[in-house]
Protein backbone atom coordinates (compact mmCIF):
# COMPACT_ATOMS: atom_id res chain seq x y z
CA UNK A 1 -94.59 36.88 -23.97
CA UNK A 2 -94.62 36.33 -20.49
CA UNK A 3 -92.24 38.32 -17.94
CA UNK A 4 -91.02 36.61 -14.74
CA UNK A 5 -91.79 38.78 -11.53
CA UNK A 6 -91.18 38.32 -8.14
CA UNK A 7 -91.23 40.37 -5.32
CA UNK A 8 -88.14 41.33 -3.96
CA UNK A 9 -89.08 43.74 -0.79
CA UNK A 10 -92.03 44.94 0.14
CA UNK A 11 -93.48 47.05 -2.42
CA UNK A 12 -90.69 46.51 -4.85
CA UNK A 13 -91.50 44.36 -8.59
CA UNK A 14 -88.44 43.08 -10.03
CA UNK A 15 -88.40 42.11 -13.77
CA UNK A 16 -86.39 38.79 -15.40
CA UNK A 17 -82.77 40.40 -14.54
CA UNK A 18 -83.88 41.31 -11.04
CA UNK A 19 -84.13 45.40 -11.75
CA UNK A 20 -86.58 47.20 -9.33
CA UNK A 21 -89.08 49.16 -11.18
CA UNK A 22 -87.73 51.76 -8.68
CA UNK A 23 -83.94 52.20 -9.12
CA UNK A 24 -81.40 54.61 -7.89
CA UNK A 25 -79.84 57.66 -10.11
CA UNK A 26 -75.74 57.42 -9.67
CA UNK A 27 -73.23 60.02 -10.37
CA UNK A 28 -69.70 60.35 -12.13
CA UNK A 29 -68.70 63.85 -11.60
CA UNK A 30 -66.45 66.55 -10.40
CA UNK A 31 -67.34 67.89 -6.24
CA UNK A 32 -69.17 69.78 -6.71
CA UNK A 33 -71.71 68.38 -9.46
CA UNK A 34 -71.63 65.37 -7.36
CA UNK A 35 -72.26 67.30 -3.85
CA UNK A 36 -75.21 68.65 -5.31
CA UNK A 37 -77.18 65.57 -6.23
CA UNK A 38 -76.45 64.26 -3.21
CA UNK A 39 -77.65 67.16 -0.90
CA UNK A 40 -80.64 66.59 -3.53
CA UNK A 41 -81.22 63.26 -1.67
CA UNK A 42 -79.66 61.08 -4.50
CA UNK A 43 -76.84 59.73 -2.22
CA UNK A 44 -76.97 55.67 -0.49
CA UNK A 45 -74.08 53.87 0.70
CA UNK A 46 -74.79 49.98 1.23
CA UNK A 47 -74.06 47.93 4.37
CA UNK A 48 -71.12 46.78 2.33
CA UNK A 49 -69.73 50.06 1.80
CA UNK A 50 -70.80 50.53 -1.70
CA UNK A 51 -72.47 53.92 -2.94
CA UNK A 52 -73.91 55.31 -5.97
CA UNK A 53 -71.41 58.40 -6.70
CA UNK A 54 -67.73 58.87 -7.57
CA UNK A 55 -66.20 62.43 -6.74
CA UNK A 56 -63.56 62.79 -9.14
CA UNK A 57 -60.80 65.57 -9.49
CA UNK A 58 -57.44 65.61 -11.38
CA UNK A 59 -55.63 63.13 -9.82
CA UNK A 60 -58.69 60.36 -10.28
CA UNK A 61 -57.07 57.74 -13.25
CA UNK A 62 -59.46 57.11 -16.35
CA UNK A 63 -59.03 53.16 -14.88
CA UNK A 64 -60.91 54.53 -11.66
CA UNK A 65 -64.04 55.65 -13.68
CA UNK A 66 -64.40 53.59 -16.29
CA UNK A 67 -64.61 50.38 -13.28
CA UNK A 68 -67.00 52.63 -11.60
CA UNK A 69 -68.66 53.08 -14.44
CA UNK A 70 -68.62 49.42 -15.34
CA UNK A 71 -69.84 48.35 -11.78
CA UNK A 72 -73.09 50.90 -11.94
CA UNK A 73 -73.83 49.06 -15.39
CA UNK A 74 -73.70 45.82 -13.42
CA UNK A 75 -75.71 46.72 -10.06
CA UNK A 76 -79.13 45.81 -10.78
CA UNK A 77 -80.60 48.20 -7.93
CA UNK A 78 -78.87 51.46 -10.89
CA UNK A 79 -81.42 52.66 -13.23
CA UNK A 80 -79.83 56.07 -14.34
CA UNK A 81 -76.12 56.84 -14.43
CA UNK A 82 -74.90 60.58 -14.55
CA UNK A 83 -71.82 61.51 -16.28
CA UNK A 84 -70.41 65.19 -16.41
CA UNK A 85 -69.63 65.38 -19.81
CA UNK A 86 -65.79 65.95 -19.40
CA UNK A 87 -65.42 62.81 -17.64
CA UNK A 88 -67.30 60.96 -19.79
CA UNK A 89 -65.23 61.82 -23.12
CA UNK A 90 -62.30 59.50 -20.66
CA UNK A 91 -64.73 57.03 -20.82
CA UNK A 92 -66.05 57.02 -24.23
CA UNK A 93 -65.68 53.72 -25.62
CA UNK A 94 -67.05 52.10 -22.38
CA UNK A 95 -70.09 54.57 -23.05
CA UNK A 96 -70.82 53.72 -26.46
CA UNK A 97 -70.13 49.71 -25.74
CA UNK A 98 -73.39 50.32 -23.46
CA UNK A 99 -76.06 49.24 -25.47
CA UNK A 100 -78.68 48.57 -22.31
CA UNK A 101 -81.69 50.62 -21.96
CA UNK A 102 -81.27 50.44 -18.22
CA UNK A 103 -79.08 51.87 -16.75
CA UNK A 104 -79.70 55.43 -18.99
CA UNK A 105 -76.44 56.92 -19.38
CA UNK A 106 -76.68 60.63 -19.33
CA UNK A 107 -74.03 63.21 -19.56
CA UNK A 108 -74.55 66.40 -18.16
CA UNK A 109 -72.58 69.49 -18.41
CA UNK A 110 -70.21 70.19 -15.36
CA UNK A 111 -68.77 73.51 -13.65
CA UNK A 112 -65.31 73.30 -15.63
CA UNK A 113 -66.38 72.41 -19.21
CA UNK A 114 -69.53 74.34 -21.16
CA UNK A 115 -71.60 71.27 -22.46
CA UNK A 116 -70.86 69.87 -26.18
CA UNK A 117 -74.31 68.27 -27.90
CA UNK A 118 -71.79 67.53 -30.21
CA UNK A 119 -69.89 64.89 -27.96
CA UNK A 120 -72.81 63.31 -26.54
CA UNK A 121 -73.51 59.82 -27.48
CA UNK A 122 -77.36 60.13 -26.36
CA UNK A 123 -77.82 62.75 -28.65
CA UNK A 124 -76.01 61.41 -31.88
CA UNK A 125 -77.80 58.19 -31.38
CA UNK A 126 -81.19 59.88 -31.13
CA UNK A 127 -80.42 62.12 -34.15
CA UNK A 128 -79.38 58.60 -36.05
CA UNK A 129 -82.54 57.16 -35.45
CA UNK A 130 -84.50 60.70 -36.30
CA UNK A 131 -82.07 60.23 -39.75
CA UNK A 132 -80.90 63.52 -38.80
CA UNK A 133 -76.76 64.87 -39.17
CA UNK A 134 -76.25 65.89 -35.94
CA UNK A 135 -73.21 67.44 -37.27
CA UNK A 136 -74.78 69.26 -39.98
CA UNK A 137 -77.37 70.73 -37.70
CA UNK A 138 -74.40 72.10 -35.00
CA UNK A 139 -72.99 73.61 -38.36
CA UNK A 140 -76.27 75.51 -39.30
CA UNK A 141 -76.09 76.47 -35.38
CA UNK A 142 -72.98 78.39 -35.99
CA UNK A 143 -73.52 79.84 -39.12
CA UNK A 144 -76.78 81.37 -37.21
CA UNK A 145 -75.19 82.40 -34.66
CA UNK A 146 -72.22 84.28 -36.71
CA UNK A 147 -74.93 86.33 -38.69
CA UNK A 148 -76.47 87.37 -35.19
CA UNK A 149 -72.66 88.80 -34.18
């Protein structure tokens, strides 16, 4: 099977839906998850105004993230989208609709709320596939950990 390739800028391959081999990391998260990645040289704003984070506190609406959510999905120039996990459980169904190997969605733990393998949709999907219980296994977990008390 041939692939379609062009060359988009200088440097750059683009496959069949015009995705650079190279693509940006964004980020759905609180201020100061999102702060971080950015003074870790993550952050780009366009010439149209359009930039690859969303600082969100209490008073951001669910309808807020899940269209930013839904417009990283779409921008072909995304190829990994952050989520702190607390934000992401507002967002679940439009999470588990994605189905596209690019952008990776990944939810990472955030300042306010201890991570939860449990809630991540990465992780069940890969135990699926392993024909693993994920919730058997978190079970075990516990039980192990109450004998150590």
């Amino acid at each position: 099977v041939s692939r379609e390739r062009s060359i988009d800028q200088p440097g750059r391959i683009m496959d069949e839906k015009r995705r650079p081999k190279e693509g940006l990391i964004a980020v759905i998260g609180d201020e100061d998850t999102v702060t971080g990645f950015l003074l870790a040289g993550i952050g780009q704003r366009d010439d149209k105004g359009n930039s690859n984070f969303l600082v969100c506190d209490e008073k951001t609406n669910r309808h807020k993230i899940s269209n930013t959510f839904k417009e990283f999905c779409a921008r072909p120039d995304i190829s990994i989208i952050l989520v702190t996990q607390d934000l992401a459980g507002e967002i679940r169904k439009e999470i588990d609709e994605h189905v596209e190997v690019i952008p990776t969605v990944l939810e990472i733990p955030s300042k306010s709320a201890k991570y939860d393998k449990a809630k991540d949709s990465i992780v069940r999907r890969v135990y699926r596939l392993l024909g693993k219980d994920l919730d058997e296994e978190i079970h075990r977990e516990k039980m192990k950990m109450a004998g150590r008390a």
